[in-house]
PDB file of N, CA and C in Angstrom:
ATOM      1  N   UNK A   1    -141.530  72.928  45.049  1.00  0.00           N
ATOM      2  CA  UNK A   1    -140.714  71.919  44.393  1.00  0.00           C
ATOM      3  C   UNK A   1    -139.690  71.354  45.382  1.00  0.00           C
ATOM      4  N   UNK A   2    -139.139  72.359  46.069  1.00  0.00           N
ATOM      5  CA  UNK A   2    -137.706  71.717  46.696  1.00  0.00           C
ATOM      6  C   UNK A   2    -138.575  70.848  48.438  1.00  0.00           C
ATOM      7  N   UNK A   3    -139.882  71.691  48.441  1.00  0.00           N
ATOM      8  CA  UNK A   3    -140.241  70.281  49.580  1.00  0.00           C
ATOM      9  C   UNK A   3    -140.767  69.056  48.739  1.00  0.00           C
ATOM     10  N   UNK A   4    -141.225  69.041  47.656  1.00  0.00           N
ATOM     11  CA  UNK A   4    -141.464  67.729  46.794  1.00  0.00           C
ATOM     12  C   UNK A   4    -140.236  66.765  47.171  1.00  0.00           C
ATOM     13  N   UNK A   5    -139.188  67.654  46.833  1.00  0.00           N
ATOM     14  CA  UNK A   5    -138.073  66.701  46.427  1.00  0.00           C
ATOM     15  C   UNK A   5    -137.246  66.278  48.048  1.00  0.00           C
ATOM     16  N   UNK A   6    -137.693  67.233  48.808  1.00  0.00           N
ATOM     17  CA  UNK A   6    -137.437  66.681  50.196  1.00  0.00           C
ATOM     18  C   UNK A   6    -138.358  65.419  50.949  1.00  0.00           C
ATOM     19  N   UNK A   7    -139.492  65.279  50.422  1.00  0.00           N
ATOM     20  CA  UNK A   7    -140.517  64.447  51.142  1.00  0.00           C
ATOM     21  C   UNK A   7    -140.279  63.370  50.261  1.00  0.00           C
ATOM     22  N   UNK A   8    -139.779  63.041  48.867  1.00  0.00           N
ATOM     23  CA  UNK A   8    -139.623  61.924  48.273  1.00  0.00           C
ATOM     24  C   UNK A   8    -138.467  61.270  48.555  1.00  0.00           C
ATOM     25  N   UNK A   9    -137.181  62.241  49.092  1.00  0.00           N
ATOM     26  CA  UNK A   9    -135.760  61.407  49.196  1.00  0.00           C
ATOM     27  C   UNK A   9    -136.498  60.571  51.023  1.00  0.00           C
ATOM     28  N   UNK A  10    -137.485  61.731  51.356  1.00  0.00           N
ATOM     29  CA  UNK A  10    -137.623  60.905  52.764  1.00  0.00           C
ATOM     30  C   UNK A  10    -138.494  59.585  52.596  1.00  0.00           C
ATOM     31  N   UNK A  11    -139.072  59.497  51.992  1.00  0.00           N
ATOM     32  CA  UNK A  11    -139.890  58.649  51.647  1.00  0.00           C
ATOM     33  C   UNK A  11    -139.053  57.349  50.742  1.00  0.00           C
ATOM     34  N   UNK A  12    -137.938  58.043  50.109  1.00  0.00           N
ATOM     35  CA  UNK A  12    -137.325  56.709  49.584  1.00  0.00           C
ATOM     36  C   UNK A  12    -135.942  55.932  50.753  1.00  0.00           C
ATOM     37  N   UNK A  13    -135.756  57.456  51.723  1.00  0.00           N
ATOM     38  CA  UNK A  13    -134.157  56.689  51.979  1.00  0.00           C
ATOM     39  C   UNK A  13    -134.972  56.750  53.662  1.00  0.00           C
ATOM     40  N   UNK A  14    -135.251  57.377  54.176  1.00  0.00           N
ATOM     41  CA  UNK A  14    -135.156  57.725  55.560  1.00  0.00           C
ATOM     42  C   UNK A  14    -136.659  57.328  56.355  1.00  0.00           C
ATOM     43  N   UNK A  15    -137.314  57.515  55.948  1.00  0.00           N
ATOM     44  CA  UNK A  15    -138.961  57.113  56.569  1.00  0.00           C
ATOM     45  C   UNK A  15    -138.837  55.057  56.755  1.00  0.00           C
ATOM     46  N   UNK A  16    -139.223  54.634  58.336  1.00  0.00           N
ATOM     47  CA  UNK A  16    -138.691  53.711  58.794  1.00  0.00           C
ATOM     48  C   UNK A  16    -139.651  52.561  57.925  1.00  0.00           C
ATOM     49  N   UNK A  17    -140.508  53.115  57.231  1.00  0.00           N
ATOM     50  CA  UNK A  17    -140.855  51.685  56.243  1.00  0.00           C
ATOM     51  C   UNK A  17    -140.707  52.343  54.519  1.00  0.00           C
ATOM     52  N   UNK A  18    -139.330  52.688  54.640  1.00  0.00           N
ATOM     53  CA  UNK A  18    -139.326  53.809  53.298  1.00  0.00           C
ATOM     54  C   UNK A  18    -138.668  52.616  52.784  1.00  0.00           C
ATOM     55  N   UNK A  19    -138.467  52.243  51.197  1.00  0.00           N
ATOM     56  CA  UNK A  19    -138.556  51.868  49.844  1.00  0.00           C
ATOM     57  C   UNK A  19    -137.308  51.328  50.358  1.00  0.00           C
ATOM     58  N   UNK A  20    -136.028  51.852  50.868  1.00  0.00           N
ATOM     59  CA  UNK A  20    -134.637  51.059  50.877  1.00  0.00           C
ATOM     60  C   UNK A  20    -134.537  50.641  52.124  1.00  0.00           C
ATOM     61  N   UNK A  21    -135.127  50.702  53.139  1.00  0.00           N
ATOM     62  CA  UNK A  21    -135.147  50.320  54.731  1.00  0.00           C
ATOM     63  C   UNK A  21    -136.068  48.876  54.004  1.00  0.00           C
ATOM     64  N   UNK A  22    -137.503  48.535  53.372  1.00  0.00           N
ATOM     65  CA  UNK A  22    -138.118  47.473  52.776  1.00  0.00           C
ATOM     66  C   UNK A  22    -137.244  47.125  52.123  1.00  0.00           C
ATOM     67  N   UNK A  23    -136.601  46.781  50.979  1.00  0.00           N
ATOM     68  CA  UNK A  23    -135.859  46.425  49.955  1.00  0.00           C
ATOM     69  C   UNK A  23    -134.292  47.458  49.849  1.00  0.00           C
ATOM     70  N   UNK A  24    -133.498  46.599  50.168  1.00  0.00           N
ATOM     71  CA  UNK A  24    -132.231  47.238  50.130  1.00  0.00           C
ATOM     72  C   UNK A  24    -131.276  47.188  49.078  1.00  0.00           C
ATOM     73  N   UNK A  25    -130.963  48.852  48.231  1.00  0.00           N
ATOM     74  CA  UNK A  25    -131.267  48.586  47.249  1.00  0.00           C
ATOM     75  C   UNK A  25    -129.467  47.503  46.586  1.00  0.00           C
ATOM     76  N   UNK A  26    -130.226  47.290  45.256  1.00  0.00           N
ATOM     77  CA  UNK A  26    -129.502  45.661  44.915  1.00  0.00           C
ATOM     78  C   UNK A  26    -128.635  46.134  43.183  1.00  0.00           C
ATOM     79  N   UNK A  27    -127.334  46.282  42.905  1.00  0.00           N
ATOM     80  CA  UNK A  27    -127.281  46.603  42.225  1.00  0.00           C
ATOM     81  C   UNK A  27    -127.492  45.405  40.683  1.00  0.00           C
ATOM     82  N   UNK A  28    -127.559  46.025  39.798  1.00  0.00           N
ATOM     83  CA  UNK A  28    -128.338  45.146  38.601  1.00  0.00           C
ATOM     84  C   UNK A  28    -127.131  44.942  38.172  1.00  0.00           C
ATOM     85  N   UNK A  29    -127.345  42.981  37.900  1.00  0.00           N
ATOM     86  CA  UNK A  29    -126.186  42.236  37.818  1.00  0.00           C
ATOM     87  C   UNK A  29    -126.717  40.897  36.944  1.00  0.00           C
ATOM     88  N   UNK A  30    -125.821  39.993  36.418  1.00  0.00           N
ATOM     89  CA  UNK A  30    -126.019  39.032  35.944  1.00  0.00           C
ATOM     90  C   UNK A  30    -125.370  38.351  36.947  1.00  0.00           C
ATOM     91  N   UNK A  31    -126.235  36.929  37.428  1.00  0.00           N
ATOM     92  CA  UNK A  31    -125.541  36.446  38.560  1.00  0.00           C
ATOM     93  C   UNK A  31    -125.394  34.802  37.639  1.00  0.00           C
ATOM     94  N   UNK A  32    -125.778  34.580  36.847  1.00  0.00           N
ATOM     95  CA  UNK A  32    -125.911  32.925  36.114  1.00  0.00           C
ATOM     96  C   UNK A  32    -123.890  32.846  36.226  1.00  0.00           C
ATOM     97  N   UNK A  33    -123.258  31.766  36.704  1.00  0.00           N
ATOM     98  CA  UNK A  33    -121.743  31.486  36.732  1.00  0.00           C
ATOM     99  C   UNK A  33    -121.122  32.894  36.885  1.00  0.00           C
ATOM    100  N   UNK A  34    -121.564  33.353  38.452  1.00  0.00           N
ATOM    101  CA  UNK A  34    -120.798  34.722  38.977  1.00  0.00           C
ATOM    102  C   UNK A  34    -120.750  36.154  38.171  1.00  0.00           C
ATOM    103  N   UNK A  35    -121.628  35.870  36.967  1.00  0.00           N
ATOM    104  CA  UNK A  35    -121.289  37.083  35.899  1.00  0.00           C
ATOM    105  C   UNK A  35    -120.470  37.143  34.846  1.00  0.00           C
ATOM    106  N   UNK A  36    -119.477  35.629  35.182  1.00  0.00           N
ATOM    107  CA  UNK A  36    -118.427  35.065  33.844  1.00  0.00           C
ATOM    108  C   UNK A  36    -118.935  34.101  32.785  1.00  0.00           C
ATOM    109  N   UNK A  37    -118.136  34.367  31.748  1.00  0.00           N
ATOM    110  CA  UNK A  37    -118.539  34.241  30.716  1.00  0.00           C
ATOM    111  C   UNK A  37    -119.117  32.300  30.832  1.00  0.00           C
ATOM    112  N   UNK A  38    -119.891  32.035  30.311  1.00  0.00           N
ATOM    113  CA  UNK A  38    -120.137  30.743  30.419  1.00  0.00           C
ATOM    114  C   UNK A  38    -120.653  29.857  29.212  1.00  0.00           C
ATOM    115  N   UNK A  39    -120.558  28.264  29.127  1.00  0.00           N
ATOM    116  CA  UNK A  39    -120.989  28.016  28.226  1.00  0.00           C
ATOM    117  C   UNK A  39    -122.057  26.790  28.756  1.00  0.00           C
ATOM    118  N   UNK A  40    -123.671  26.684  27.892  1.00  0.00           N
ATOM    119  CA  UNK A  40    -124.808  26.067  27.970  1.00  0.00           C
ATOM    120  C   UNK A  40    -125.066  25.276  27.054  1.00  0.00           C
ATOM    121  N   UNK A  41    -125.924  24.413  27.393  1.00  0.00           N
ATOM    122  CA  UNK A  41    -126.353  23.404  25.738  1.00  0.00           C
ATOM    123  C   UNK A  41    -127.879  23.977  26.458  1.00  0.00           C
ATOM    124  N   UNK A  42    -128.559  24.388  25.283  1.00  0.00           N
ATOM    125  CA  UNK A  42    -130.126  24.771  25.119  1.00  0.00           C
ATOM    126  C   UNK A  42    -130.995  23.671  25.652  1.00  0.00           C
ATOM    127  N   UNK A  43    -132.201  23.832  26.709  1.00  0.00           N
ATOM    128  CA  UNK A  43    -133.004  22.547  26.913  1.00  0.00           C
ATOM    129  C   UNK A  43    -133.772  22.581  25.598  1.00  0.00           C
ATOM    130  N   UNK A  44    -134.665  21.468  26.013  1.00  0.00           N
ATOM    131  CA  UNK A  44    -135.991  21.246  24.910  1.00  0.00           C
ATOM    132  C   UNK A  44    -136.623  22.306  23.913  1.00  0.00           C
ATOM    133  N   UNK A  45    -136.907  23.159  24.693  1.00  0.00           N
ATOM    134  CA  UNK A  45    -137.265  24.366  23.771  1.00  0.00           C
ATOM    135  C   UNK A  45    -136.060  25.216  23.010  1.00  0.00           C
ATOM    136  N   UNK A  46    -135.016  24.802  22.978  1.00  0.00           N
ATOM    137  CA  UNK A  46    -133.797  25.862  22.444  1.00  0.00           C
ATOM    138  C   UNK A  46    -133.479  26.817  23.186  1.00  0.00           C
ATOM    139  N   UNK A  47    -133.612  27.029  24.506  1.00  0.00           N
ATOM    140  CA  UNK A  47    -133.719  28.196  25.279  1.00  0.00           C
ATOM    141  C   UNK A  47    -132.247  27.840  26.305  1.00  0.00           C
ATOM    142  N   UNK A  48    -131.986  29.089  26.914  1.00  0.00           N
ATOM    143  CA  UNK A  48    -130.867  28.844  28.181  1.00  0.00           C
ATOM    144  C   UNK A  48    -131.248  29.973  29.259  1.00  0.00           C
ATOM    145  N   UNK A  49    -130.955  29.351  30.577  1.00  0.00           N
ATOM    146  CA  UNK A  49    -131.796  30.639  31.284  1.00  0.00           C
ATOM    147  C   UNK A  49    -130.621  31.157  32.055  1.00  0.00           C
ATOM    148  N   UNK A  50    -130.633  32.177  31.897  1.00  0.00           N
ATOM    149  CA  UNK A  50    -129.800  33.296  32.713  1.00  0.00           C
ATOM    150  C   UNK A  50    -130.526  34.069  33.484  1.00  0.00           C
ATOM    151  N   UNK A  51    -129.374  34.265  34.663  1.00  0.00           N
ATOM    152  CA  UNK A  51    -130.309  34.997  36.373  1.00  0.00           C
ATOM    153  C   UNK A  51    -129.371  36.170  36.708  1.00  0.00           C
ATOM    154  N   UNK A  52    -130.386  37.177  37.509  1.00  0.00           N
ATOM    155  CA  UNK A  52    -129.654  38.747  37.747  1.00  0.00           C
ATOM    156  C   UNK A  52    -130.614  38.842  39.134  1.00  0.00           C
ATOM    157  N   UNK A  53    -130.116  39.994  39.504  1.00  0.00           N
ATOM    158  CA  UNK A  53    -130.167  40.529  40.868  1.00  0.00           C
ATOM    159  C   UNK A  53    -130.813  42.242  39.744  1.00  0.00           C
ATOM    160  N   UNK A  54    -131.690  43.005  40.135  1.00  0.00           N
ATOM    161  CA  UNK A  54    -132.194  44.259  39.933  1.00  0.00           C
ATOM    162  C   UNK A  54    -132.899  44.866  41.230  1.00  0.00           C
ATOM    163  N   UNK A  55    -133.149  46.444  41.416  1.00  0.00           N
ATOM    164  CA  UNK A  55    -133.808  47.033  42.608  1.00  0.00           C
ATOM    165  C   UNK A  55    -135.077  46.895  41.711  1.00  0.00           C
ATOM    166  N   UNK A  56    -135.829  47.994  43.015  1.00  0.00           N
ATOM    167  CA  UNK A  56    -137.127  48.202  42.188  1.00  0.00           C
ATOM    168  C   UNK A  56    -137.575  49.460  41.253  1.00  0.00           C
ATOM    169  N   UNK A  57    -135.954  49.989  40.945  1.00  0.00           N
ATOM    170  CA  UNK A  57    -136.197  50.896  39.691  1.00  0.00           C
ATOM    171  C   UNK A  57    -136.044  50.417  38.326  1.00  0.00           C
ATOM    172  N   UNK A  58    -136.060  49.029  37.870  1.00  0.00           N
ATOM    173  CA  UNK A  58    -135.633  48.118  37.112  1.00  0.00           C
ATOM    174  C   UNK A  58    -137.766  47.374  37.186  1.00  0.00           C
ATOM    175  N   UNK A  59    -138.364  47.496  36.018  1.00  0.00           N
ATOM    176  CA  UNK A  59    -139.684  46.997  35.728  1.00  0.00           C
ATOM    177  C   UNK A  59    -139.696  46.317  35.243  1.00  0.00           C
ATOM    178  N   UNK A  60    -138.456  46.040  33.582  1.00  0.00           N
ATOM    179  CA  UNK A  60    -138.566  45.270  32.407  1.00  0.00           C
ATOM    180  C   UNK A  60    -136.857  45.035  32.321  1.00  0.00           C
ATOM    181  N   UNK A  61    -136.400  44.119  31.508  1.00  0.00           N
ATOM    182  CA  UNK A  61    -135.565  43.634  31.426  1.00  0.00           C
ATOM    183  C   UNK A  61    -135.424  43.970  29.407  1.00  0.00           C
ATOM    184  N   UNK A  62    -134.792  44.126  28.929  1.00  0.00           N
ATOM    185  CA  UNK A  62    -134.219  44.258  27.325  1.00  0.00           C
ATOM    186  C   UNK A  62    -133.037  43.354  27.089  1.00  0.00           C
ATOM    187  N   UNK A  63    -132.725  43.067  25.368  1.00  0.00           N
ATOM    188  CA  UNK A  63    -131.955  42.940  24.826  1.00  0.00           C
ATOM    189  C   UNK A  63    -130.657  44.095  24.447  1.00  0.00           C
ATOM    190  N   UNK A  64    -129.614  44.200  24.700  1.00  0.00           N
ATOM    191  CA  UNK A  64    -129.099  45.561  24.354  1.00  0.00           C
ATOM    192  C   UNK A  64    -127.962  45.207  23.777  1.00  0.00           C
ATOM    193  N   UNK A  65    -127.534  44.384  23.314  1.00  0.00           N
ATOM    194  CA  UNK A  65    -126.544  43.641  22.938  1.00  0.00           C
ATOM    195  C   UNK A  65    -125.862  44.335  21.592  1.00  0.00           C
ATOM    196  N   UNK A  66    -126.941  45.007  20.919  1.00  0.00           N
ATOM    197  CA  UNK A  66    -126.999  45.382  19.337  1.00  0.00           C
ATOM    198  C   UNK A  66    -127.000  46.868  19.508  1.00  0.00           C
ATOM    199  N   UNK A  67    -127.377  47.666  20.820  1.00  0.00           N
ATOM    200  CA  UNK A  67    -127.074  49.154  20.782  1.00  0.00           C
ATOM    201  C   UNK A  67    -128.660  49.509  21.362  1.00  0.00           C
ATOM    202  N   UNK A  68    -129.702  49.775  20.696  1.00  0.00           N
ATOM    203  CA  UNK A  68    -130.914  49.883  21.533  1.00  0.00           C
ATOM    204  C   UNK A  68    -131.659  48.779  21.935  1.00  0.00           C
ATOM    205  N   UNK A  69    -131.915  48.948  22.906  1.00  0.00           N
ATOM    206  CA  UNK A  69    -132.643  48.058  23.983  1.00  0.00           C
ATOM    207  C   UNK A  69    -133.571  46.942  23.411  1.00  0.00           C
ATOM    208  N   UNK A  70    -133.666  46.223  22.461  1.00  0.00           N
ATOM    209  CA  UNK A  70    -135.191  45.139  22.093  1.00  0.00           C
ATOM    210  C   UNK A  70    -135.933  44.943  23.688  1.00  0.00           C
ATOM    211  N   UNK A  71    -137.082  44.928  23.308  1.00  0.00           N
ATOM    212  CA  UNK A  71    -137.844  44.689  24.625  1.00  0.00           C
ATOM    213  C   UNK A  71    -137.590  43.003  24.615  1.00  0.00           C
ATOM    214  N   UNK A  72    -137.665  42.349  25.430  1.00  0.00           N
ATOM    215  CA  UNK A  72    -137.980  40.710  25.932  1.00  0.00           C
ATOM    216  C   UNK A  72    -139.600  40.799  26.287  1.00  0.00           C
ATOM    217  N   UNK A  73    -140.056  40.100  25.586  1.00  0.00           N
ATOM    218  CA  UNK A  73    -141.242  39.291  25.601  1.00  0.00           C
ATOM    219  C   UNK A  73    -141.316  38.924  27.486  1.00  0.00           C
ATOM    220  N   UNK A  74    -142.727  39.849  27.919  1.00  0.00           N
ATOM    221  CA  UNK A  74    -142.786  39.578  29.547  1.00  0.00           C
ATOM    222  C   UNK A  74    -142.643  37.984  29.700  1.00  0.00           C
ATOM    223  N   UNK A  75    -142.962  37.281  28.658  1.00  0.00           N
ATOM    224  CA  UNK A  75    -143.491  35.737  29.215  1.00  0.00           C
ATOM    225  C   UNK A  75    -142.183  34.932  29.300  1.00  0.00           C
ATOM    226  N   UNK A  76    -141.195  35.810  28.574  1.00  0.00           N
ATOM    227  CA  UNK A  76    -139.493  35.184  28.924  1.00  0.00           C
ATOM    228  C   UNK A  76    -138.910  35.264  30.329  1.00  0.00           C
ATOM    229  N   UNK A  77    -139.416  36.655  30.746  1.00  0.00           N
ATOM    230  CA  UNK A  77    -138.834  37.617  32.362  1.00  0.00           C
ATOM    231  C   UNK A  77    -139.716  36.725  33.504  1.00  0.00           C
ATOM    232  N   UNK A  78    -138.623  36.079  34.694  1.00  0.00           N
ATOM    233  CA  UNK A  78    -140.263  35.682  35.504  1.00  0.00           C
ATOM    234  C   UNK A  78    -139.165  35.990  36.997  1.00  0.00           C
ATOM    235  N   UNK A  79    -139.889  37.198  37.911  1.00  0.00           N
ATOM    236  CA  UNK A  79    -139.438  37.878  38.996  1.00  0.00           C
ATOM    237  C   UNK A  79    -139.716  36.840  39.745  1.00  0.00           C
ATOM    238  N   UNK A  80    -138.513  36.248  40.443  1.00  0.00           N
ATOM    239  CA  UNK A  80    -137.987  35.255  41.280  1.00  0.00           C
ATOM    240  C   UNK A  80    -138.914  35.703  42.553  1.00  0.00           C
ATOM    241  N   UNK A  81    -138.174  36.932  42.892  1.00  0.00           N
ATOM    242  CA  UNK A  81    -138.945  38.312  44.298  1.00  0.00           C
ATOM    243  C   UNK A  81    -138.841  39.091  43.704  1.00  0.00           C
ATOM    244  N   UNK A  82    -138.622  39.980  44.968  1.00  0.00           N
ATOM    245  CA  UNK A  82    -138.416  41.726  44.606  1.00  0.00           C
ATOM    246  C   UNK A  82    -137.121  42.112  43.996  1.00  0.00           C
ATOM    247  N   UNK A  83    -136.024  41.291  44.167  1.00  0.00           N
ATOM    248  CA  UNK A  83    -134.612  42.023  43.176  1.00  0.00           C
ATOM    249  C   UNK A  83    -134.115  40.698  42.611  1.00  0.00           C
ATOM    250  N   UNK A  84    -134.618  39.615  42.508  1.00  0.00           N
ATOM    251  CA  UNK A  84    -134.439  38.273  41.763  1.00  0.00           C
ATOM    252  C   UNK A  84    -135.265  38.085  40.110  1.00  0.00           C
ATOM    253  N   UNK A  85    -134.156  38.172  39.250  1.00  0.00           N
ATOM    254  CA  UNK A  85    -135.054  37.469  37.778  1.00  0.00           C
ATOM    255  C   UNK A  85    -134.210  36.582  37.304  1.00  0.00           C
ATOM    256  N   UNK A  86    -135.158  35.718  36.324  1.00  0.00           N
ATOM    257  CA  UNK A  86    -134.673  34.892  35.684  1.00  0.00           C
ATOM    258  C   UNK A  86    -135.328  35.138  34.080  1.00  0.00           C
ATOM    259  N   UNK A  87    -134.399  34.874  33.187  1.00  0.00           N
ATOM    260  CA  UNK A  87    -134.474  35.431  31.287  1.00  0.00           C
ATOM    261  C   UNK A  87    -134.800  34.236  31.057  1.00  0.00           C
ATOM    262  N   UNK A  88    -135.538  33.487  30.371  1.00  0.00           N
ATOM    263  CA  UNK A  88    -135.546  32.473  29.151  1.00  0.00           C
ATOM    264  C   UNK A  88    -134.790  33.125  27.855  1.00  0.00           C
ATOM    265  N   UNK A  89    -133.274  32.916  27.170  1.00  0.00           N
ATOM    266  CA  UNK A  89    -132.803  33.380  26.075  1.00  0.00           C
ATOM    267  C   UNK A  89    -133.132  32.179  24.971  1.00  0.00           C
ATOM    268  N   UNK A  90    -132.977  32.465  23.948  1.00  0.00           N
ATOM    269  CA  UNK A  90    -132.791  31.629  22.794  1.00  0.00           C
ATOM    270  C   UNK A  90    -131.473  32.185  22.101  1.00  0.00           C
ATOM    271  N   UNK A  91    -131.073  31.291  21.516  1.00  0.00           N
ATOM    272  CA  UNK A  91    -129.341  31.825  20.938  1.00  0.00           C
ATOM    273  C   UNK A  91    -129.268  31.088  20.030  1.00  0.00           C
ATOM    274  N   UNK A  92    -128.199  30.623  18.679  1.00  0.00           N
ATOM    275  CA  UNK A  92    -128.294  29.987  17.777  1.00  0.00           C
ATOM    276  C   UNK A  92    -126.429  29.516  18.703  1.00  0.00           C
ATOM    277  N   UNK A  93    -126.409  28.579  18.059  1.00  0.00           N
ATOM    278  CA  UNK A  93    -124.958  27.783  18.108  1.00  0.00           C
ATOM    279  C   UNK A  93    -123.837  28.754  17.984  1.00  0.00           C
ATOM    280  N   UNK A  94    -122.951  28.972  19.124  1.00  0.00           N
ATOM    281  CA  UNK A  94    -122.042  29.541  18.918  1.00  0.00           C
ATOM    282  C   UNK A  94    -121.965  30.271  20.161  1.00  0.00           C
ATOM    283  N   UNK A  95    -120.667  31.532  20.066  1.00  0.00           N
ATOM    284  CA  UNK A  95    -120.505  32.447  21.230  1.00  0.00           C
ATOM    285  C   UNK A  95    -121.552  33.783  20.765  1.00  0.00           C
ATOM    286  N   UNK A  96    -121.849  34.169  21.755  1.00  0.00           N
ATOM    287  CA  UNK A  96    -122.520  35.659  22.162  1.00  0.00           C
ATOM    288  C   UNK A  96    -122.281  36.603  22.933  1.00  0.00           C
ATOM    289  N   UNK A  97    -122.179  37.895  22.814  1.00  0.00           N
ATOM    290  CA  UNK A  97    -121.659  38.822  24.096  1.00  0.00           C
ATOM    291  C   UNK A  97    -123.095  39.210  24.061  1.00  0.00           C
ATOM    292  N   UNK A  98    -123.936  39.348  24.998  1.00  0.00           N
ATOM    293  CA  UNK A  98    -125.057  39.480  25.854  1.00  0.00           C
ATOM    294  C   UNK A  98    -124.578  40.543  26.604  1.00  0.00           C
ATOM    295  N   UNK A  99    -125.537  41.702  26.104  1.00  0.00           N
ATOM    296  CA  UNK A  99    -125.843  42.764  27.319  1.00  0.00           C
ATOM    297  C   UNK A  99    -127.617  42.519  27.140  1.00  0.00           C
ATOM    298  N   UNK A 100    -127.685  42.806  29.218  1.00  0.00           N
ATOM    299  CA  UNK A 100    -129.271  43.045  29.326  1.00  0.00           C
ATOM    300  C   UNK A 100    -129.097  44.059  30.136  1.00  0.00           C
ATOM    301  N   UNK A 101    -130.216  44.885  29.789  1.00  0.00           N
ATOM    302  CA  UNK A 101    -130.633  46.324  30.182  1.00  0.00           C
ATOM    303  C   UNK A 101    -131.899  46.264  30.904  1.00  0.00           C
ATOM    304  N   UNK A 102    -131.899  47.031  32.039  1.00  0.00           N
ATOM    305  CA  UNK A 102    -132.985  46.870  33.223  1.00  0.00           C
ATOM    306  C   UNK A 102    -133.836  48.219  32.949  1.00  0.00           C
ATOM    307  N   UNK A 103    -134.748  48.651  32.609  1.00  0.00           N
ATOM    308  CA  UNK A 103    -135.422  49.513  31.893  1.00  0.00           C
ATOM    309  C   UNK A 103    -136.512  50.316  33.326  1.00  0.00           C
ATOM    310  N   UNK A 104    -136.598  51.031  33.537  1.00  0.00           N
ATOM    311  CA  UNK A 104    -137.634  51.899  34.386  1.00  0.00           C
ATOM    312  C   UNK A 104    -138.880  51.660  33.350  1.00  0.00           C
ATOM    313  N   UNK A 105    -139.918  52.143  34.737  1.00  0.00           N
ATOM    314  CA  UNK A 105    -141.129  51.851  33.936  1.00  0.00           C
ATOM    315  C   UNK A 105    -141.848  52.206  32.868  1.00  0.00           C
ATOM    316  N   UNK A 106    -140.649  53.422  32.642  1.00  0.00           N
ATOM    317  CA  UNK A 106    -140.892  54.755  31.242  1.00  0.00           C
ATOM    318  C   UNK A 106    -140.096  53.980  29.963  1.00  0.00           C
ATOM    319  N   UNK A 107    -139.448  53.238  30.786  1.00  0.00           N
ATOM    320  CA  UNK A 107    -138.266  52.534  29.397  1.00  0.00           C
ATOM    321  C   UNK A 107    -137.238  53.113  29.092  1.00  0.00           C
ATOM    322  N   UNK A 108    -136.909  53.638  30.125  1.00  0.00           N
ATOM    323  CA  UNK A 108    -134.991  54.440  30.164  1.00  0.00           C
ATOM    324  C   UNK A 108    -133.995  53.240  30.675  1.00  0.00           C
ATOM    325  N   UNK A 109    -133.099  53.003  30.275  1.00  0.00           N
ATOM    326  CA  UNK A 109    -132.159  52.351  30.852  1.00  0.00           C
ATOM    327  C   UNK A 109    -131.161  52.877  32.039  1.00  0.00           C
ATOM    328  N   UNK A 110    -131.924  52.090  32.995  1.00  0.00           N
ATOM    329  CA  UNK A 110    -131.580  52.287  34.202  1.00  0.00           C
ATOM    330  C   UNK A 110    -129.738  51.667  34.425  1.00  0.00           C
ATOM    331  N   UNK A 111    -129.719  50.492  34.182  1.00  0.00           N
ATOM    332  CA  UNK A 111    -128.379  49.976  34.208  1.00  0.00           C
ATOM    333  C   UNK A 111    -128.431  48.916  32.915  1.00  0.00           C
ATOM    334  N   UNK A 112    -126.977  48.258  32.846  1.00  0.00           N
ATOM    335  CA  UNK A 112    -127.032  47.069  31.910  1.00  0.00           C
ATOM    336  C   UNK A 112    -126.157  45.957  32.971  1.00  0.00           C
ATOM    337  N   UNK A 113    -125.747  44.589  32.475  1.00  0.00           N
ATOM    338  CA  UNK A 113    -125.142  44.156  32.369  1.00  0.00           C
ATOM    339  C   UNK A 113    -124.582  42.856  31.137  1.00  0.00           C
ATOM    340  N   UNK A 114    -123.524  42.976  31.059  1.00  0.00           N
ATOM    341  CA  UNK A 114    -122.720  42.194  30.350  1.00  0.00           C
ATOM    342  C   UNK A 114    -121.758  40.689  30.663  1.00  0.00           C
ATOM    343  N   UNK A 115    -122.691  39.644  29.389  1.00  0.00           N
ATOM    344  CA  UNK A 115    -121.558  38.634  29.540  1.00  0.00           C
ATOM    345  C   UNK A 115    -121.603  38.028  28.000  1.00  0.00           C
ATOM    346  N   UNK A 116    -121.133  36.575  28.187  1.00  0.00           N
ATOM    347  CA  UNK A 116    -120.568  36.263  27.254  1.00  0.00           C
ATOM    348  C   UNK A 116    -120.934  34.740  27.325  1.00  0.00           C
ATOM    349  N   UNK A 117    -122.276  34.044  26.172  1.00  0.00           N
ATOM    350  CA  UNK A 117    -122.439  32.339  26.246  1.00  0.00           C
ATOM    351  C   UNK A 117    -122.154  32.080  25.301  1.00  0.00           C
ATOM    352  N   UNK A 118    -121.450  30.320  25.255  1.00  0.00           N
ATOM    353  CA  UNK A 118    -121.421  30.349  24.088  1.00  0.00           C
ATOM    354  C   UNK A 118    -122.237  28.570  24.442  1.00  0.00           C
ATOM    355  N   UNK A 119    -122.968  28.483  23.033  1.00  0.00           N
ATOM    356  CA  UNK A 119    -123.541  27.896  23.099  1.00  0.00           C
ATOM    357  C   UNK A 119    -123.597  26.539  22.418  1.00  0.00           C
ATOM    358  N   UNK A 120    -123.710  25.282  22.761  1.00  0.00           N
ATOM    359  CA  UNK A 120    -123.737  23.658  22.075  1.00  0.00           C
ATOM    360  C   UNK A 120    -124.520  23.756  21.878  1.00  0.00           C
ATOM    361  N   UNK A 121    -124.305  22.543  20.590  1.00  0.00           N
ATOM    362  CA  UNK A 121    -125.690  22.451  19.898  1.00  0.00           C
ATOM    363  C   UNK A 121    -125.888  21.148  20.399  1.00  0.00           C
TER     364      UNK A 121
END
């Protein structure tokens, strides 16, 4: 066990084409207006798109706003790269405090972040 767990930290931190030497890791963020609270008018479809920064322990993206995670529909999530996404939201008229949760591939919540749209109609 304890060489398992020695050959994987090498393999993630220290081996010269290891996982954070490739991709350095990126902490999970809402980057749409710096992470502050902002306000959108919905395009055509009723939608507003908000953008984050995630590593690659982050697979799926959630709703968490309400306490457990709602999954987001993959066809909303579209990976910019490797630590770049962008959300298609839908919202009804008004303000929202928005948390999104970056989910491992098991569906644990890896991190969240939090903001705040409010939205024109």
């Amino acid at each position: 066990v304890d060489f398992m767990a020695q050959r994987a930290t090498w393999i993630l931190k220290d081996a010269s084409d290891g996982i954070e030497h490739t991709i350095p890791p990126t902490p999970f963020a809402i980057t749409t207006n710096g992470g502050q609270p902002f306000t959108a008018a919905p395009n055509a479809q009723g939608q507003i798109t908000l953008e984050g920064t995630a590593w690659v322990d982050v697979s799926t993206l959630a709703l968490a706003t309400t306490g457990s995670p709602l999954p987001i529909a993959p066809s909303a999530i579209t990976w910019l790269d490797d630590t770049h996404w962008r959300l298609a939201l839908t919202l009804a008229p008004g303000t929202h405090p928005v948390v999104i949760a970056g989910l491992s591939p098991r569906g644990a919540t890896v991190a969240t972040a939090t903001t705040s749209i409010t939205i024109t109609p």
